[in-house]
Protein backbone atom coordinates (compact mmCIF):
# COMPACT_ATOMS: atom_id res chain seq x y z
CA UNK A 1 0.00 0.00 0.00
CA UNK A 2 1.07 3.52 -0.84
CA UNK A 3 2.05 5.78 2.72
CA UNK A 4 1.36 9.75 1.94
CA UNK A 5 1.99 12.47 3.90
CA UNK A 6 -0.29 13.10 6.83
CA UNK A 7 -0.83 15.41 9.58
CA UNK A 8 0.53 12.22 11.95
CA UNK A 9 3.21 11.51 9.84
CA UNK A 10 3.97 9.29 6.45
CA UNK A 11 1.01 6.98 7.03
CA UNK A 12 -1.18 4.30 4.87
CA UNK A 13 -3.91 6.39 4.17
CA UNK A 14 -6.30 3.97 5.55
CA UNK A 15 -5.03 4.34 9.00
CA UNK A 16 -5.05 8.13 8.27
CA UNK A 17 -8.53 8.60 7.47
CA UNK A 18 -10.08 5.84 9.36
CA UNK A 19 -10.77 7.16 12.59
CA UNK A 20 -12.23 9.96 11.37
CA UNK A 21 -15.33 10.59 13.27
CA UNK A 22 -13.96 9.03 16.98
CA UNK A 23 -14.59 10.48 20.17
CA UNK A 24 -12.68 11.60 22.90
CA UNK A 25 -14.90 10.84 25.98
CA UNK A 26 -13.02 9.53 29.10
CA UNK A 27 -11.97 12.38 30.92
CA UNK A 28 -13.03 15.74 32.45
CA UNK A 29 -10.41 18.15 32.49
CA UNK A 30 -9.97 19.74 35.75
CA UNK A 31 -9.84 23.49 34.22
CA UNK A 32 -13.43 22.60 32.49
CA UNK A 33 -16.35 24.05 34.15
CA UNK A 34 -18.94 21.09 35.33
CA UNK A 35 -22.51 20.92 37.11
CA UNK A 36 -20.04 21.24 40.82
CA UNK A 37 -18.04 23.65 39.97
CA UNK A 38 -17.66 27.13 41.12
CA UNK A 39 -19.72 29.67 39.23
CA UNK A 40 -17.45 30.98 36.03
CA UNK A 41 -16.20 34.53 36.88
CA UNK A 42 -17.44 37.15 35.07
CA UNK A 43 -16.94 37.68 31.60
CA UNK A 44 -16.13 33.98 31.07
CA UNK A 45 -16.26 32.00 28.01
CA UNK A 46 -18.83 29.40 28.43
CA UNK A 47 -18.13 26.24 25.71
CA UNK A 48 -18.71 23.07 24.62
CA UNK A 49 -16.02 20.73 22.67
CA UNK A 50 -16.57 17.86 20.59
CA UNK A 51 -16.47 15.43 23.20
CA UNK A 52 -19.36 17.19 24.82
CA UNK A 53 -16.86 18.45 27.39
CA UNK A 54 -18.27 22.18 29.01
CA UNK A 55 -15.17 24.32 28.62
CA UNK A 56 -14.87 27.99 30.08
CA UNK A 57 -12.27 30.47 29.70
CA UNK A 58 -11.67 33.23 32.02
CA UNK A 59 -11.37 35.66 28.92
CA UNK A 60 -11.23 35.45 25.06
CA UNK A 61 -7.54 34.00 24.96
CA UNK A 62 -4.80 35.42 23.00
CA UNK A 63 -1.94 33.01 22.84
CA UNK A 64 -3.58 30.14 20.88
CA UNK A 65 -1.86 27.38 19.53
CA UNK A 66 -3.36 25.14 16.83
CA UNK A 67 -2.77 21.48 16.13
CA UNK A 68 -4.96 20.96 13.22
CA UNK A 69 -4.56 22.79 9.60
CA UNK A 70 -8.61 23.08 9.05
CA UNK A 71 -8.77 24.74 12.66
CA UNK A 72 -5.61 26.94 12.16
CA UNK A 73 -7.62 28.02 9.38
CA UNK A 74 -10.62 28.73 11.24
CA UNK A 75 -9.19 30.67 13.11
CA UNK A 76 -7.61 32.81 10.67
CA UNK A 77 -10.67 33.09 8.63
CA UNK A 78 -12.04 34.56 11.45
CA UNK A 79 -9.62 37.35 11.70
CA UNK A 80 -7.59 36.29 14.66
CA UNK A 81 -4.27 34.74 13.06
CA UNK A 82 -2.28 37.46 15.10
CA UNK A 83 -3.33 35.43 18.41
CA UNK A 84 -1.65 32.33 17.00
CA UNK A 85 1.77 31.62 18.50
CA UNK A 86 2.53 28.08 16.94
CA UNK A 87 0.64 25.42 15.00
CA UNK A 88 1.02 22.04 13.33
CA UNK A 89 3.65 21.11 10.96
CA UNK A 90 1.24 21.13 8.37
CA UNK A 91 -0.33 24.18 8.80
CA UNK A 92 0.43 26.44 5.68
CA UNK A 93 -2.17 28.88 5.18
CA UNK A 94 -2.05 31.84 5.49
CA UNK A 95 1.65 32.55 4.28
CA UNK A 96 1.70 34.19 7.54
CA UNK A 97 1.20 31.16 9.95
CA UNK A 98 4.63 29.92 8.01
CA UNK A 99 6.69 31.50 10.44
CA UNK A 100 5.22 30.53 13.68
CA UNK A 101 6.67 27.32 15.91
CA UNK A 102 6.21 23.85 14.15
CA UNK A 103 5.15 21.90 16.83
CA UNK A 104 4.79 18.41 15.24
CA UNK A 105 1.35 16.91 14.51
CA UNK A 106 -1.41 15.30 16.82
CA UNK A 107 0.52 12.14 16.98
CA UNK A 108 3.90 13.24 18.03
CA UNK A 109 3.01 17.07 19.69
CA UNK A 110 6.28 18.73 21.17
CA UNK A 111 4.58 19.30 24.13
CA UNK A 112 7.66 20.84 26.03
CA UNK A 113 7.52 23.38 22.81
CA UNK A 114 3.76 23.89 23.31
CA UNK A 115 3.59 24.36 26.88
CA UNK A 116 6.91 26.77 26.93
CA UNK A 117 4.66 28.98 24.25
CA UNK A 118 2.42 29.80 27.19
CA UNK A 119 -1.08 29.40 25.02
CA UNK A 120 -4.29 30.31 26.78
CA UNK A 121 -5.86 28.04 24.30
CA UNK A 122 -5.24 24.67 22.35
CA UNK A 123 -7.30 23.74 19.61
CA UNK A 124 -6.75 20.02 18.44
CA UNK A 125 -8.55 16.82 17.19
CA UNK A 126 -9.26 13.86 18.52
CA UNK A 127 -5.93 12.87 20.11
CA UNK A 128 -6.84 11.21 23.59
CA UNK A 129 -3.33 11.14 24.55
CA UNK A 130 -2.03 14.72 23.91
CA UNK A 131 -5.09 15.91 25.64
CA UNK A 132 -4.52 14.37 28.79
CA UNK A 133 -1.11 15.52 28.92
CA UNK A 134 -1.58 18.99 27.63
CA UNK A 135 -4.50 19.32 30.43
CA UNK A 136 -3.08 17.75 33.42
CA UNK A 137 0.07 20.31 32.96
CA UNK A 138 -3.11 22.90 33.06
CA UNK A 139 -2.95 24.14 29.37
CA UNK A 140 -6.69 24.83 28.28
CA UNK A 141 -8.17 22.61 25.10
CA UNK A 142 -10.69 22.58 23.24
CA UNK A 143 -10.71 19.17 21.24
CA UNK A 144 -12.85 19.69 17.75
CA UNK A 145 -13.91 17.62 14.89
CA UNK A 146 -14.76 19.53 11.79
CA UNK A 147 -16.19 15.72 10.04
CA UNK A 148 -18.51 17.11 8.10
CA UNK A 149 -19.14 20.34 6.09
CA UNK A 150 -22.15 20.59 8.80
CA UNK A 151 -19.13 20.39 11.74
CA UNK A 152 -17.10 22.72 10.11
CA UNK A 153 -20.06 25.15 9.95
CA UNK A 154 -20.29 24.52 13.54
CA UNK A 155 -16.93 24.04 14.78
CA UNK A 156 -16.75 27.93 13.08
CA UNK A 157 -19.63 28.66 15.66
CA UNK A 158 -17.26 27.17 18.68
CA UNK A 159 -14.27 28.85 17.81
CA UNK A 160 -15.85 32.73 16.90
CA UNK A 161 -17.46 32.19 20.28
CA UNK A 162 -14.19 31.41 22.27
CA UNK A 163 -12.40 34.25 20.42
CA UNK A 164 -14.91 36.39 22.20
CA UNK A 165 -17.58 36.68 19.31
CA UNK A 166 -20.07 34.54 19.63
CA UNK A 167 -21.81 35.57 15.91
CA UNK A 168 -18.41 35.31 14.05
CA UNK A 169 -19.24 31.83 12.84
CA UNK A 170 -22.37 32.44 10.90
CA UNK A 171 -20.96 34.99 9.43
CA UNK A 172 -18.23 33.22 8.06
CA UNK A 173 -20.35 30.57 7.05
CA UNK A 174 -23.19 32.77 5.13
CA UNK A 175 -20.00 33.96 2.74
CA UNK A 176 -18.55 30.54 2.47
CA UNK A 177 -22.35 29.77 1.38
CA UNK A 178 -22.68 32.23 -1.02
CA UNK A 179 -19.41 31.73 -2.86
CA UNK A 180 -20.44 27.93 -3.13
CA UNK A 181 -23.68 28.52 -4.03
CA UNK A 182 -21.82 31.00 -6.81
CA UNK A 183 -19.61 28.34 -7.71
CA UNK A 184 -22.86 25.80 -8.74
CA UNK A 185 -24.34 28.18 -10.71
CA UNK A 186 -21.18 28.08 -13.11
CA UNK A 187 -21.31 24.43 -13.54
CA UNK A 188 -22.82 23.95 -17.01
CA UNK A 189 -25.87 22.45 -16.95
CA UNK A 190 -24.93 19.29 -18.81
CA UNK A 191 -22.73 18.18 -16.18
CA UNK A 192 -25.78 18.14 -13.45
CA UNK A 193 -25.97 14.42 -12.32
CA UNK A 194 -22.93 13.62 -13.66
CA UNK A 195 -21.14 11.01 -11.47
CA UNK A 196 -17.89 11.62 -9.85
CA UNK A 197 -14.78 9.49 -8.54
CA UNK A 198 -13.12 11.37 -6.15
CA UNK A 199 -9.99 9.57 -4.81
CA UNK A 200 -8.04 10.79 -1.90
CA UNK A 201 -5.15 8.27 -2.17
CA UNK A 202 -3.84 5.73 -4.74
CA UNK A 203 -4.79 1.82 -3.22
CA UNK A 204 -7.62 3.70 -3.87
CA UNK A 205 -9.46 5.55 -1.19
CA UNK A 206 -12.65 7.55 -2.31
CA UNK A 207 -14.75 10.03 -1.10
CA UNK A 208 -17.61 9.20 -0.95
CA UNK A 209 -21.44 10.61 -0.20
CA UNK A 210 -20.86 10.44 3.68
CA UNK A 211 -17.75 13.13 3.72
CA UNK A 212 -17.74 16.99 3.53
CA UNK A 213 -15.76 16.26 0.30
CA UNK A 214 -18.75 14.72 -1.27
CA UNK A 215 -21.34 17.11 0.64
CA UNK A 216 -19.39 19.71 -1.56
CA UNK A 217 -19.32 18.16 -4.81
CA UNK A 218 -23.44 17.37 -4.22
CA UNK A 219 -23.22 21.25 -3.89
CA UNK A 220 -21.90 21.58 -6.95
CA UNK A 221 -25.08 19.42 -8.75
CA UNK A 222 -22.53 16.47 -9.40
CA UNK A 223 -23.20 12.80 -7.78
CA UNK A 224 -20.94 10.22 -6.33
CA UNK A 225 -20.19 6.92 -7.40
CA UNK A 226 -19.52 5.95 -3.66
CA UNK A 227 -22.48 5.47 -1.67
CA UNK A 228 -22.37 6.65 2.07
CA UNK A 229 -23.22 3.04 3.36
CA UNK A 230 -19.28 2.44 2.15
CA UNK A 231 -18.45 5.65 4.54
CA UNK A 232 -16.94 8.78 4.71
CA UNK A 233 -13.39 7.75 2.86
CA UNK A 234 -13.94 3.96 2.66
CA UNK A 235 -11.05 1.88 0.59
CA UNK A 236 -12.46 0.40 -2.78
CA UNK A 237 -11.72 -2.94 -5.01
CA UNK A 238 -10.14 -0.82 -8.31
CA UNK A 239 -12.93 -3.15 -9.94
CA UNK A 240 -16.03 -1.21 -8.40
CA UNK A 241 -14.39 1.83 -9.77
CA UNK A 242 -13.87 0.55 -12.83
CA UNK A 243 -17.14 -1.19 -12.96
CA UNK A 244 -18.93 1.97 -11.84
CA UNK A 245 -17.53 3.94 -14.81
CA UNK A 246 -17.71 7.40 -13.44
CA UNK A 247 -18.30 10.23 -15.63
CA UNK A 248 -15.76 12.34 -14.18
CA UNK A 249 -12.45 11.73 -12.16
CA UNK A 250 -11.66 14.23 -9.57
CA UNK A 251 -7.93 13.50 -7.84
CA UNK A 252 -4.90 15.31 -7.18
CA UNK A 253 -2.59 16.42 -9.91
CA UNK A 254 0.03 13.65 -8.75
CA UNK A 255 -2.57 11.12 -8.58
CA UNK A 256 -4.19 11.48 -11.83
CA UNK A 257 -0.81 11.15 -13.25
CA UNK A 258 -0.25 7.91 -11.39
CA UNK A 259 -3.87 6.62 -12.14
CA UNK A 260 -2.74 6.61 -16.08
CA UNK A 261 0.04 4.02 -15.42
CA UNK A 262 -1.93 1.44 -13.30
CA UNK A 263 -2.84 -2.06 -15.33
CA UNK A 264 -6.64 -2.16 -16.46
CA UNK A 265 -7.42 2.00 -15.73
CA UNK A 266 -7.45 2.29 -19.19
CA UNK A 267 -10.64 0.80 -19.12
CA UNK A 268 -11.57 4.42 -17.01
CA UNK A 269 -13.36 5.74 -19.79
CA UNK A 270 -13.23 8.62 -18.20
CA UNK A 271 -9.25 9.28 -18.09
CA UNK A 272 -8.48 8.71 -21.55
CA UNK A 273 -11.33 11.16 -22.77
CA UNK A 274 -10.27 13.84 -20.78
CA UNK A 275 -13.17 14.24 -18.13
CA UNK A 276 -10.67 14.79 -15.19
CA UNK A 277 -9.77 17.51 -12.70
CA UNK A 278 -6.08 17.30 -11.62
CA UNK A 279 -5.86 19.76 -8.74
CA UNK A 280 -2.59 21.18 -7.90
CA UNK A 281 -1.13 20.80 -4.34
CA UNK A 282 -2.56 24.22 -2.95
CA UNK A 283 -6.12 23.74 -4.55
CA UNK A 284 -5.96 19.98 -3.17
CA UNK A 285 -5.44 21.33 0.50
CA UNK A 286 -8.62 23.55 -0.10
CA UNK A 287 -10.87 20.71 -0.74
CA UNK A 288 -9.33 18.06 1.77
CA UNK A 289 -9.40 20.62 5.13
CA UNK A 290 -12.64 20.45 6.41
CA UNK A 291 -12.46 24.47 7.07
CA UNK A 292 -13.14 28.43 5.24
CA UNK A 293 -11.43 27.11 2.13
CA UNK A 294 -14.06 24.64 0.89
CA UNK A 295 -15.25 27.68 -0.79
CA UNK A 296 -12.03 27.89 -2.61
CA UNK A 297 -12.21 24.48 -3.36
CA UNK A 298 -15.61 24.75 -5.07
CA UNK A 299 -14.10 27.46 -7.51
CA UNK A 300 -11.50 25.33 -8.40
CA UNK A 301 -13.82 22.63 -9.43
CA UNK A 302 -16.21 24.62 -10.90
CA UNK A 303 -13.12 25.88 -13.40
CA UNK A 304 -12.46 22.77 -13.94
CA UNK A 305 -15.80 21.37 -14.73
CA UNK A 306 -16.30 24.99 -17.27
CA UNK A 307 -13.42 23.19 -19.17
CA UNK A 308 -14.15 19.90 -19.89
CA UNK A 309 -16.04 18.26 -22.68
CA UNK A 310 -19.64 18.93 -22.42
CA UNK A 311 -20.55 15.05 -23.29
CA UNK A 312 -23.64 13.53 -22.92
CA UNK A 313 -24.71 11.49 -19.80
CA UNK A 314 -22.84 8.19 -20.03
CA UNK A 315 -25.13 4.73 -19.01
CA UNK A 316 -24.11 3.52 -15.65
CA UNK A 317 -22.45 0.21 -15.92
CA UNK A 318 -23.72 -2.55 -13.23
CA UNK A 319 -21.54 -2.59 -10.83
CA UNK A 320 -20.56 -6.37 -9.23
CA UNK A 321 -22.39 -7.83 -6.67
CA UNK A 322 -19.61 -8.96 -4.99
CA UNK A 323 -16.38 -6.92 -4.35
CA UNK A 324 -13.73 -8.39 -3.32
CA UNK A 325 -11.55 -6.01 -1.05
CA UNK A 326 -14.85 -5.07 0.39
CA UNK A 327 -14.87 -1.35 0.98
CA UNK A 328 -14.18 -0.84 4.75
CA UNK A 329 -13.94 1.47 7.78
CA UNK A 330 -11.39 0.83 10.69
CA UNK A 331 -11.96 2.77 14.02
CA UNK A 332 -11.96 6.19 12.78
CA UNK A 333 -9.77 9.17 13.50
CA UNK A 334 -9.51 12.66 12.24
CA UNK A 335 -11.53 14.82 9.73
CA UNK A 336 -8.66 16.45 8.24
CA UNK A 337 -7.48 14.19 5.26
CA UNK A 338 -4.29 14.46 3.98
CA UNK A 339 -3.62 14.94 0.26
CA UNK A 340 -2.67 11.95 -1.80
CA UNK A 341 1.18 12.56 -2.31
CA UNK A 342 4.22 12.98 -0.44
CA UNK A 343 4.95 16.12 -0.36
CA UNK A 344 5.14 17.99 3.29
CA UNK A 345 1.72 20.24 4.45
């Protein structure tokens, strides 16, 4: 099996993506607020994480250190990336976030780092581990899992609320909206309905209905070849794909390279009548963070689909009723999916 970089490291993809919608629910931090606790102080931040942990901050925190690209994002989108003081090895966007601390990723946080940084608030995913650690030395965290595009819509909500604004969110969010919705309206009308492969890594890995990858490309008035009873990002037989026939291919420039090579893909129709996208590295990150840059990944698919041969709807070929390699879904993990090549994020 291919490995591709991740946010946890050079990884199979499958243990990358597959505990993407776990939950963190063991502990109680001692700095969270509970039904026994003192009354907050006033002017407090009142919360609620993603592992339905109440969370209050004394004030809006300014020191905030982010272990998760999508929520570094957030964050930024929201017009706060001057409180960040370090984030993820992968975070790259803005340019600006670039020359902040690296701190690692959620699997191998520098904690020393981290805690020496002096953060009011941590922002990270579902990493049991680091959690405990980062909140028995008394850092506060806020553990958030932007799954879905509905998550990242609310995760939004959470953080604009704990930077002290509490509206910030939906605001974001009725942009984002708009520019997608604008983004739709440019996709000609004879691509409506077609049907899309989407893969995310080469042993193949799809998205597929369930994710916020396919929520967007619904958006967009395409449909998905990959059910969501297979899952958010299940792994597929190459013959489902290939028995599917989709009508358009939608992969990473490095992977739609690699998917011309591989024995039998030639039967793709698809590939070798030029209904691709091939997104480049930075327009890949936009549509596999689950954050503000969806919206940028719509545009670049929209392009895209403006470009390609305005064919008519191709007959769906029956797919097999049996697959061997059955699509599958180990315990899952972490919303943010890396991008199918090796190149650092």
């Amino acid at each position: 099996m291919n490995t591709l970089r991740s946010p946890f490291g050079a990884r199979p993809f499958a243990w990358a993506v597959a505990r993407a919608f776990a939950w963190a629910l063991a502990w109680a931090p001692a700095w969270a607020s509970t039904g026994t606790a003192a009354a907050p102080p006033a002017g407090a931040i009142a919360l609620r994480d993603d592992r339905g942990q109440a969370v209050t901050l004394r004030a809006p925190p300014q020191r905030i250190v982010s272990l998760l690209p999508s929520l570094t994002e957030t964050v930024c989108a929201l017009g706060a990336c001057e409180r960040l003081v370090g984030t993820d090895r992968y975070s790259n966007w803005p340019k600006t976030v670039l020359a902040l601390p690296k701190l690692g990723g959620l699997e191998d946080a520098q904690v020393e780092r981290i805690v020496a940084l002096k953060p009011d608030l941590v922002l990270v995913a579902n990493a049991p581990r680091l959690i405990e650690r980062l909140e028995s030395l008394g850092l506060p965290v806020l553990m958030l899992i932007p799954a879905s595009l509905a998550d990242a819509r609310r995760v939004a909500g959470v953080v604009g609320a704990a930077l002290g604004d509490p509206a910030a969110g939906a605001r974001l969010w009725q942009r984002l909206d708009a520019r997608i919705d604008a983004a739709a309206a440019r996709v000609p009308r004879a691509l409506h309905g077609q049907r899309v492969y989407i893969e995310v890594a080469s042993d193949p890995h799809a998205a597929g209905e369930a994710s916020f990858v396919g929520a967007l490309v619904q958006r967009l008035g395409l449909a998905n070849i990959v059910p969501a009873a297979l899952g958010a990002f299940p792994q597929l037989n190459p013959e489902f794909v290939l028995r599917a026939q989709p009508d358009i291919v939608i992969a990473s420039e490095a992977s739609l390279a690699a998917m011309r090579a591989r024995p039998a893909w030639a039967r793709l129709r698809a590939l070798h009548e030029g209904r691709v996208c091939g997104l480049a590295p930075a327009a890949w990150d936009t549509l596999v963070r689950s954050g503000p840059r969806l919206a940028e990944a719509a545009d670049a698919i929209a392009d895209c689909l403006e470009r390609l041969p305005h064919l008519p709807h191709l007959p769906q070929m029956p797919q097999t009723p049996h697959m061997p390699q059955t699509p599958h879904m180990p315990t899952p993990h972490t919303p943010h999916t890396p991008r199918a090549s090796d190149s650092s994020r």
